[in-house]
C-alpha atoms as a PDB file:
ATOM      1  CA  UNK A   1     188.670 134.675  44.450  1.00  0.00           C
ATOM      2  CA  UNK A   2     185.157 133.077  44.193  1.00  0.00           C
ATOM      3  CA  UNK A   3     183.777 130.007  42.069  1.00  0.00           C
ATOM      4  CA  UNK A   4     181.245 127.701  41.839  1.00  0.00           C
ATOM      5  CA  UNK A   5     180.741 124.220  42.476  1.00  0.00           C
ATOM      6  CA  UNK A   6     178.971 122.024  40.413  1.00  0.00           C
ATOM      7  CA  UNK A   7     176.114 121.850  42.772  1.00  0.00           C
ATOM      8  CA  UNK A   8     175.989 125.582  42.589  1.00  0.00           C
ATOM      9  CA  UNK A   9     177.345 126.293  46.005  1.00  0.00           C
ATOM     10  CA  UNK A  10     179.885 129.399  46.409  1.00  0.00           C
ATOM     11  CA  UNK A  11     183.469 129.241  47.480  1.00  0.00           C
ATOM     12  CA  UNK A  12     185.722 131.994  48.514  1.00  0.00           C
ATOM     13  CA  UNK A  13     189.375 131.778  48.753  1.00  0.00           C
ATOM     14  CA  UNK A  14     192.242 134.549  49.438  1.00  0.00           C
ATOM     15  CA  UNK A  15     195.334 134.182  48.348  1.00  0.00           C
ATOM     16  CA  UNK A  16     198.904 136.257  48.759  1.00  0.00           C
ATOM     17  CA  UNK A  17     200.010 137.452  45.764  1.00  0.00           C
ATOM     18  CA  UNK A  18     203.910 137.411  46.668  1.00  0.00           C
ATOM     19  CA  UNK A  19     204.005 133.943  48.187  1.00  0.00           C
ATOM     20  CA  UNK A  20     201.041 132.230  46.447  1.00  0.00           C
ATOM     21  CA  UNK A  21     199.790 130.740  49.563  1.00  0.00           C
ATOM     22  CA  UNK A  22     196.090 130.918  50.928  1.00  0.00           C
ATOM     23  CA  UNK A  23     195.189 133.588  53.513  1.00  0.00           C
ATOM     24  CA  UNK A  24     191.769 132.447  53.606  1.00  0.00           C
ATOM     25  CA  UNK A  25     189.573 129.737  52.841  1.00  0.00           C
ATOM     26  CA  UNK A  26     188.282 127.811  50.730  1.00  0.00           C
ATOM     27  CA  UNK A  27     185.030 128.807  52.639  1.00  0.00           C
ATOM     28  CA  UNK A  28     181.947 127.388  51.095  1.00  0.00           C
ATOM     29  CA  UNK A  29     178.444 128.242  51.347  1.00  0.00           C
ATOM     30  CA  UNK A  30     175.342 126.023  52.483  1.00  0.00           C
ATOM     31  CA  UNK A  31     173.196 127.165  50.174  1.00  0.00           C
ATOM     32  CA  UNK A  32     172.910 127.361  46.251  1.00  0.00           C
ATOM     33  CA  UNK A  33     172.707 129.829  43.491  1.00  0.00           C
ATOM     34  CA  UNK A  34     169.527 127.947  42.093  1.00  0.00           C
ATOM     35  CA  UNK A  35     170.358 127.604  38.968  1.00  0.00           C
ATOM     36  CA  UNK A  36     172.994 126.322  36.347  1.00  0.00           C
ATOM     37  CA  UNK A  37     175.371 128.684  35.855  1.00  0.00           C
ATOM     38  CA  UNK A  38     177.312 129.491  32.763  1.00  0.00           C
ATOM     39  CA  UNK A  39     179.782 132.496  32.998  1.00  0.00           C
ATOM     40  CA  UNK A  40     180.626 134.469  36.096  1.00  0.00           C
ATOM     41  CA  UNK A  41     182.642 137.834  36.685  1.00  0.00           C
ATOM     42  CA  UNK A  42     183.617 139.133  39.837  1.00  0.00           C
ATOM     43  CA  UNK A  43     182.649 143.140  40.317  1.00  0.00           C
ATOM     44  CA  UNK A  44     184.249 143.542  43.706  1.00  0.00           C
ATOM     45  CA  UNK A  45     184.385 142.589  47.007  1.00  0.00           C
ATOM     46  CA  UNK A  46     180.581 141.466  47.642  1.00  0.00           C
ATOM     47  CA  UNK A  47     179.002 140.998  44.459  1.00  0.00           C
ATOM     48  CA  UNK A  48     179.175 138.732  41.461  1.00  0.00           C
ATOM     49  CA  UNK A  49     177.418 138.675  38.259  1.00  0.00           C
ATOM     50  CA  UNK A  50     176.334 135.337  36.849  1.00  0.00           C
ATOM     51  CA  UNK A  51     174.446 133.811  33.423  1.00  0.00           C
ATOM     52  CA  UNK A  52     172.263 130.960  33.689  1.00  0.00           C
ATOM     53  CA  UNK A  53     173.375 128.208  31.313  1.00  0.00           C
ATOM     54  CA  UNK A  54     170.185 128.900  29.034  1.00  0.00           C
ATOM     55  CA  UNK A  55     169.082 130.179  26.268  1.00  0.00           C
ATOM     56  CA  UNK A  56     167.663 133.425  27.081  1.00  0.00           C
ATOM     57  CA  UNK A  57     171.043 133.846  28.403  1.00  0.00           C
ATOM     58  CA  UNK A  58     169.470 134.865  32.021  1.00  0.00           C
ATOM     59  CA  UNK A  59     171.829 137.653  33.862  1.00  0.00           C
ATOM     60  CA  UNK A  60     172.032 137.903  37.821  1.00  0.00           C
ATOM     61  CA  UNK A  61     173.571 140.009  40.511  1.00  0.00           C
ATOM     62  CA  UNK A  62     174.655 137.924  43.494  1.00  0.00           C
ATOM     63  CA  UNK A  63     175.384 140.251  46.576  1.00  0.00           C
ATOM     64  CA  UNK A  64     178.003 138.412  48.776  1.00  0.00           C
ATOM     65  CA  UNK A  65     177.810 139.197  52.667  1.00  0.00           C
ATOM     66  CA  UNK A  66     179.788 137.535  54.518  1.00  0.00           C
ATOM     67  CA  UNK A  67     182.755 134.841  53.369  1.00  0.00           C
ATOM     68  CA  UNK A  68     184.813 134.937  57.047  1.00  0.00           C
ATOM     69  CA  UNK A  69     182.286 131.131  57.654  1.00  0.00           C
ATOM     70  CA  UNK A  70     180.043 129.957  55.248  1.00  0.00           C
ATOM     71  CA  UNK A  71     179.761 131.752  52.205  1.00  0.00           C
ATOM     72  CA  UNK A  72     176.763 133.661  53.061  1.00  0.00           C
ATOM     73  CA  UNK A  73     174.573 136.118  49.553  1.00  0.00           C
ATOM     74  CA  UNK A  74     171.439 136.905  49.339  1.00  0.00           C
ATOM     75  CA  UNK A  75     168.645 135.536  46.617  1.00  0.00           C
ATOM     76  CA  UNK A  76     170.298 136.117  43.078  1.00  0.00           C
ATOM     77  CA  UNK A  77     168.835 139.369  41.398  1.00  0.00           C
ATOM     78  CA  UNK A  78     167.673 138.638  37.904  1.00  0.00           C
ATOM     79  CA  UNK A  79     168.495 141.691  36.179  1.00  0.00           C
ATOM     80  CA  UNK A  80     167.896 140.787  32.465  1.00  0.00           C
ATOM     81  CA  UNK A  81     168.523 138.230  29.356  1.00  0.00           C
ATOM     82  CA  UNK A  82     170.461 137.911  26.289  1.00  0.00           C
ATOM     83  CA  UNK A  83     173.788 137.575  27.999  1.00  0.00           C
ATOM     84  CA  UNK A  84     174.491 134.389  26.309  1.00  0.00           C
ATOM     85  CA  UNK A  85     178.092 134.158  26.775  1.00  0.00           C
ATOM     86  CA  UNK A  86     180.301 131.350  27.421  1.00  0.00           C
ATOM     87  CA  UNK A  87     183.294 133.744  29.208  1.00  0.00           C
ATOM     88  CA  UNK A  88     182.874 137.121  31.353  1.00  0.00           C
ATOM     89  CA  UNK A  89     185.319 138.784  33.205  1.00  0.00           C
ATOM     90  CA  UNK A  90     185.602 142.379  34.432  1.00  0.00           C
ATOM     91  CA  UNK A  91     188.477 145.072  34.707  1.00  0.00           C
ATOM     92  CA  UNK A  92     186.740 147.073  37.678  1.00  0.00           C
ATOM     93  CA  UNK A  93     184.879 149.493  34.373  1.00  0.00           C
ATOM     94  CA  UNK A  94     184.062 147.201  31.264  1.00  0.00           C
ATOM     95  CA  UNK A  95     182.673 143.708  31.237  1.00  0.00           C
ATOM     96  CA  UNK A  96     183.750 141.751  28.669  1.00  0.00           C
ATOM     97  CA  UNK A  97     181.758 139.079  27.420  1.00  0.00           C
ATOM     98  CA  UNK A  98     182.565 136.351  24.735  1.00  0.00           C
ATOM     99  CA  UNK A  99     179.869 134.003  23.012  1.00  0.00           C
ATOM    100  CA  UNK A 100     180.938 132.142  19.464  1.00  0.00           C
ATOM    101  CA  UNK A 101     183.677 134.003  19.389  1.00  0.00           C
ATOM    102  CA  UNK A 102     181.863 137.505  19.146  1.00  0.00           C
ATOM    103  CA  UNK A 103     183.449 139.609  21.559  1.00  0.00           C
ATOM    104  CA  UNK A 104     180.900 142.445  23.670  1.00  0.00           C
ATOM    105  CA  UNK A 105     181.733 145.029  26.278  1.00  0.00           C
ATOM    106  CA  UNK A 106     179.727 146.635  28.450  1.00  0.00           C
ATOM    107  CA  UNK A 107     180.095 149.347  31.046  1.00  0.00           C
ATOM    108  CA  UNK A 108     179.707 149.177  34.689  1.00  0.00           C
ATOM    109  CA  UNK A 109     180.331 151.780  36.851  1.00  0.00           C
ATOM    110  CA  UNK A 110     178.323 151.268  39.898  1.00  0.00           C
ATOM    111  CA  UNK A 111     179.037 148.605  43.088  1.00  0.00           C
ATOM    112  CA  UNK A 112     175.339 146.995  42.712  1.00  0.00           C
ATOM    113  CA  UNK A 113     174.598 147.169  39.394  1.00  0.00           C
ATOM    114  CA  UNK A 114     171.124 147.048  38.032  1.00  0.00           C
ATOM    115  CA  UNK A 115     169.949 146.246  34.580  1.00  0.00           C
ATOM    116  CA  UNK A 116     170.117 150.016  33.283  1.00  0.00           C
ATOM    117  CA  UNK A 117     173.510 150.307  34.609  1.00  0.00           C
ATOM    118  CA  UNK A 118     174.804 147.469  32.665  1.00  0.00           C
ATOM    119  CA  UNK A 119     175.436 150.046  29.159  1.00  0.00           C
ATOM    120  CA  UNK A 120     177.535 150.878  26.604  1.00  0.00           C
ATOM    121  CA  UNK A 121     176.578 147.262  24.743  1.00  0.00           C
ATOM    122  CA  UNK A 122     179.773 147.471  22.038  1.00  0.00           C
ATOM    123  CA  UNK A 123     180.372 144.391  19.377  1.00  0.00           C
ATOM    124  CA  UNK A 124     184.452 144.707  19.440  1.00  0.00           C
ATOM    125  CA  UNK A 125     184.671 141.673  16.669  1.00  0.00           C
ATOM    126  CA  UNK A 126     184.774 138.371  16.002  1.00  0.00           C
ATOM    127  CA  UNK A 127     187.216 135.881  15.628  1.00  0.00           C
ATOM    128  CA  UNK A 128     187.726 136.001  19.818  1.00  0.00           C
ATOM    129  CA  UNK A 129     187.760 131.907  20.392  1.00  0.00           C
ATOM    130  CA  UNK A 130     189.095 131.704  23.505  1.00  0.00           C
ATOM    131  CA  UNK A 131     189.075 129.022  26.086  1.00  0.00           C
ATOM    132  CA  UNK A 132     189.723 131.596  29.009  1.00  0.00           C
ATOM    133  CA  UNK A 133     189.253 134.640  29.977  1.00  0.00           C
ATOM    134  CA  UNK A 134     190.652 137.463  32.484  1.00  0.00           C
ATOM    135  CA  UNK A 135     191.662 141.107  32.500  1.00  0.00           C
ATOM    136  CA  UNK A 136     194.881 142.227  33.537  1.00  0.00           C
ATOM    137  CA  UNK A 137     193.900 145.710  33.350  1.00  0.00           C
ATOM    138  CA  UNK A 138     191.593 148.675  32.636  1.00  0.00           C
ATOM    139  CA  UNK A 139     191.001 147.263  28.596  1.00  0.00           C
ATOM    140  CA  UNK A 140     192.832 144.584  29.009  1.00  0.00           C
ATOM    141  CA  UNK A 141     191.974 140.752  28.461  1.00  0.00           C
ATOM    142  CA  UNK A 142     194.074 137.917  28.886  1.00  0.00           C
ATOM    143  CA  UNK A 143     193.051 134.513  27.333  1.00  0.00           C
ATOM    144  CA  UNK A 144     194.195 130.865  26.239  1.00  0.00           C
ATOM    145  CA  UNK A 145     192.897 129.078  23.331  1.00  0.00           C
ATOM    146  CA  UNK A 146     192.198 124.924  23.049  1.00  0.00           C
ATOM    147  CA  UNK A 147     195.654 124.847  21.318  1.00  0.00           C
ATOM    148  CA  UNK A 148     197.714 126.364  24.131  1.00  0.00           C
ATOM    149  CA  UNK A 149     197.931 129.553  23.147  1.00  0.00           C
ATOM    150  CA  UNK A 150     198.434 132.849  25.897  1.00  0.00           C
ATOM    151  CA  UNK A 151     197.196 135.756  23.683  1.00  0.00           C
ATOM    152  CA  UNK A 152     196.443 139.307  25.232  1.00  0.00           C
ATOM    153  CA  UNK A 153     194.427 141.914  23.471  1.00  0.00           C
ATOM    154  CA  UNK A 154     193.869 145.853  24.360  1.00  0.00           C
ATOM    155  CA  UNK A 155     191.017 147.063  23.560  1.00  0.00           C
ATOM    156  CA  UNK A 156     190.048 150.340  22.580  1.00  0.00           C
ATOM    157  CA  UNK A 157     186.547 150.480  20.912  1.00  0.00           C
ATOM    158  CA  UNK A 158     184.530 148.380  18.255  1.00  0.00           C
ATOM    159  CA  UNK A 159     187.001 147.009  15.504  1.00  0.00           C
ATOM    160  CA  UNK A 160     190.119 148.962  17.819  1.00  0.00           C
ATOM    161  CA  UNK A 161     191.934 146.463  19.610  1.00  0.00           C
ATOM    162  CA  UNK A 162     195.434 145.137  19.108  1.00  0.00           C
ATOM    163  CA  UNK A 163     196.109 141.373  19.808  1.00  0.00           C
ATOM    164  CA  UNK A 164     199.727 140.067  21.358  1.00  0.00           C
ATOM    165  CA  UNK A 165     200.212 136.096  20.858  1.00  0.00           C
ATOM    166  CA  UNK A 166     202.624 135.558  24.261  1.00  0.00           C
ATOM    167  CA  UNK A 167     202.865 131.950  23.915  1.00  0.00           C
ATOM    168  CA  UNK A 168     202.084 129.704  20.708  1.00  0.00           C
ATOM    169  CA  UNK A 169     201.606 126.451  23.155  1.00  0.00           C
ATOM    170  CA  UNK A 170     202.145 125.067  26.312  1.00  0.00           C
ATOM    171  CA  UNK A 171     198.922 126.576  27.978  1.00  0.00           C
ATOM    172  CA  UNK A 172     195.833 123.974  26.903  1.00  0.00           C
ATOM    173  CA  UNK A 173     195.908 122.082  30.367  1.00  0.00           C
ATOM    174  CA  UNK A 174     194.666 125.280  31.831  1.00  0.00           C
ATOM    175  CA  UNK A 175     190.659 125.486  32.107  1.00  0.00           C
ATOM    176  CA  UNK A 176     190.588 128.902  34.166  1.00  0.00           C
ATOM    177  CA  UNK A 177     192.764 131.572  34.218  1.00  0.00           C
ATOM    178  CA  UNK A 178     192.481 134.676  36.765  1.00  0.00           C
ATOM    179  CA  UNK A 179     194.312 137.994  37.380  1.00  0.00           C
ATOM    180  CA  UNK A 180     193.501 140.222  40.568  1.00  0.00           C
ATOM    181  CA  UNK A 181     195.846 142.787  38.977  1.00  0.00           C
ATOM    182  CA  UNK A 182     199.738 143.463  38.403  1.00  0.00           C
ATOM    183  CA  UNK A 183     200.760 141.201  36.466  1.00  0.00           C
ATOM    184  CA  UNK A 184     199.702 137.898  38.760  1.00  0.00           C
ATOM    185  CA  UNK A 185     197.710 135.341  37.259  1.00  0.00           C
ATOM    186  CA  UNK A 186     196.370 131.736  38.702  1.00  0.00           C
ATOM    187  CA  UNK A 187     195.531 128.965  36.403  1.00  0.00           C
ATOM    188  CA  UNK A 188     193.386 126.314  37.617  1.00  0.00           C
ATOM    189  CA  UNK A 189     194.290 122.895  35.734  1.00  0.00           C
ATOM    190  CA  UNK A 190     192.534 120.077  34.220  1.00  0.00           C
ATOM    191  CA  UNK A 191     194.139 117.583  37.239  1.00  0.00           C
ATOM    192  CA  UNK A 192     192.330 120.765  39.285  1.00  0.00           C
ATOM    193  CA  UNK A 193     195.924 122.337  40.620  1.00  0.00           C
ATOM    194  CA  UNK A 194     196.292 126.066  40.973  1.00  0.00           C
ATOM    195  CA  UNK A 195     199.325 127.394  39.554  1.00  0.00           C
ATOM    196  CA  UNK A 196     200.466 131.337  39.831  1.00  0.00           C
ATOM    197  CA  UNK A 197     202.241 133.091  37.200  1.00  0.00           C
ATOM    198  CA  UNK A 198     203.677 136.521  37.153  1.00  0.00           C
ATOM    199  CA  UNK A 199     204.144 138.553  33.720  1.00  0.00           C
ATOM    200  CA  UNK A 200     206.577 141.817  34.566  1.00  0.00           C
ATOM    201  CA  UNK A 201     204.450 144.073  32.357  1.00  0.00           C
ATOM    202  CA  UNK A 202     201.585 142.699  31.443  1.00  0.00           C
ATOM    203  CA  UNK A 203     201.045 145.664  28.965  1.00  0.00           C
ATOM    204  CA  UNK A 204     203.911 145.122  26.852  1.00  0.00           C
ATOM    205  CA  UNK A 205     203.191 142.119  24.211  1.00  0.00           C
ATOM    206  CA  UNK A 206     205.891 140.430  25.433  1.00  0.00           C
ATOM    207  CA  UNK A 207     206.520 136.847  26.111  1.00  0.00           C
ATOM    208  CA  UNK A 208     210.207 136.616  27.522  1.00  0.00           C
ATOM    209  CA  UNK A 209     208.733 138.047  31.139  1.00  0.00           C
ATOM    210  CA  UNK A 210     205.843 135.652  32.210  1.00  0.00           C
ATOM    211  CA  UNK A 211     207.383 132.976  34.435  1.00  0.00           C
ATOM    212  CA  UNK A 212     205.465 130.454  36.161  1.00  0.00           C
ATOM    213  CA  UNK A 213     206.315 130.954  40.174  1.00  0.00           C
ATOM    214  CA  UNK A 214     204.592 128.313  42.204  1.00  0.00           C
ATOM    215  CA  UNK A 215     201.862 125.692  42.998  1.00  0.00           C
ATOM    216  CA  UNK A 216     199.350 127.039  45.190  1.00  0.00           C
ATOM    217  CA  UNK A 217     197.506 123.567  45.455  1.00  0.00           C
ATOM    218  CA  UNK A 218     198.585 120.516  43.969  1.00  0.00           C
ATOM    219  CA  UNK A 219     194.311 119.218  43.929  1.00  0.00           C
ATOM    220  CA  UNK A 220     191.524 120.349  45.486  1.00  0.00           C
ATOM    221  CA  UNK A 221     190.201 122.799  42.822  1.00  0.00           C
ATOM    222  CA  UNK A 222     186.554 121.668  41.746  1.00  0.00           C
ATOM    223  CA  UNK A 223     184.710 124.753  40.776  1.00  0.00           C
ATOM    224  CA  UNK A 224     183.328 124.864  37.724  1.00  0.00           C
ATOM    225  CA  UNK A 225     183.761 128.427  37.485  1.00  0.00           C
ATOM    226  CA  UNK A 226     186.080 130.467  39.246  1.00  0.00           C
ATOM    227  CA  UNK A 227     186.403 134.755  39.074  1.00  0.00           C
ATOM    228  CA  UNK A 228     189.405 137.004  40.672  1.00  0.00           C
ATOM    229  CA  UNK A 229     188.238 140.481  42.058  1.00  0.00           C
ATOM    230  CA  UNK A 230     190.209 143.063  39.397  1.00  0.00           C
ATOM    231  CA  UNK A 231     193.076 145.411  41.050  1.00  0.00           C
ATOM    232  CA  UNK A 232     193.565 144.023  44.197  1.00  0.00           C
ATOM    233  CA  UNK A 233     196.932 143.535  43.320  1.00  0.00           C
ATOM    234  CA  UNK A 234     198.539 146.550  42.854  1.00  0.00           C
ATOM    235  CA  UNK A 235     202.836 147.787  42.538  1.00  0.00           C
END
């Protein structure tokens, strides 16, 4: 899991899925990203992909190498603008990006993406205004809205995707929500707490089997942003 603190220094934390404690970290790095970021999504294990809070909407690669001491990358890559959103996450193909509630995906199929493999630019619709964002899956986001609502969507294509309301309330302290895969999630609250939640099937539209399991950290949690690397939680 990596985030960023307000003074735009990295953090890297590892966490087990099963018993929600930390493995690793936090481990934070000396150095910043040089600019005010906006939205971040997590690719894989060493690189990031970040919008400057702007707007031209500024897109950069960060390459991540090494997170075992200080969170050590190398200069951010500027790779293009227009990427105005407010929310990005990745499912380990599509990047989903939301900006006034205009939902975009993308594809990304390489490790160290530059811009001209960052394709595939698809408006899916409107109406997406979400307070978080995640994916639980290939074409699958996971969200919560300023009301408190948990609402998961599949998507298939522009003006294809199928929207599941899990929870009508209950969720609005939550400011980040994350899912490395399999059903696990980790919300980061407002009193910044990290909680873990587990959802049986995430794929079904149901509410009745996402339980919340345990308090990874009761404070501690600054980052303005924080990203989960997809599918490294796997059944």
């Amino acid at each position: 899991m990596f985030g960023v603190l307000p003074n735009g220094r990295l953090t890297y934390t590892a966490i087990d899925a099963a018993s929600g404690q930390r493995t690793a970290g936090p481990a934070f790095s000396n150095g910043t990203l040089g600019f005010t970021p906006k939205a971040m999504a997590t690719l894989n294990a060493n690189t990031l992909l970040v919008t400057e809070n702007g707007t031209a909407g500024k897109l950069y690669r960060v390459d991540v190498h090494n997170v075992t001491g200080p969170v050590e990358f190398g200069r951010p890559v500027y790779l293009g603008s227009g990427y105005t959103h407010d929310l990005l996450a990745y499912d380990g193909r599509f990047l989903f990006g939301i900006a006034g509630g205009a939902l975009r995906r993308y594809i990304i199929t390489v490790a160290k993406p530059a811009l001209a493999d960052v394709t595939g630019n698809t408006l899916i619709g409107t109406g997406f205004t979400l307070k978080t964002l995640t994916t639980t899956g290939l074409g699958w986001i996971l969200g919560t809205t300023a009301a408190g609502a948990l609402i998961s969507y599949k998507i298939s294509g522009a003006d294809l995707w199928r929207r599941y309301q899990l929870r009508d309330t209950s969720w609005q302290d939550l400011d980040h929500l994350l899912s490395p895969g399999a059903g696990v999630y980790y919300g980061r609250k407002a009193d910044r707490s990290l909680s873990r939640y587990f959802d049986i099937n995430p794929y079904d539209g149901q509410a009745a089997d996402v339980s919340e399991q345990s308090t990874v950290d009761t404070a501690g949690w600054a980052q303005t942003l924080l990203s989960a690397q997809p599918g490294t939680v796997t059944r």
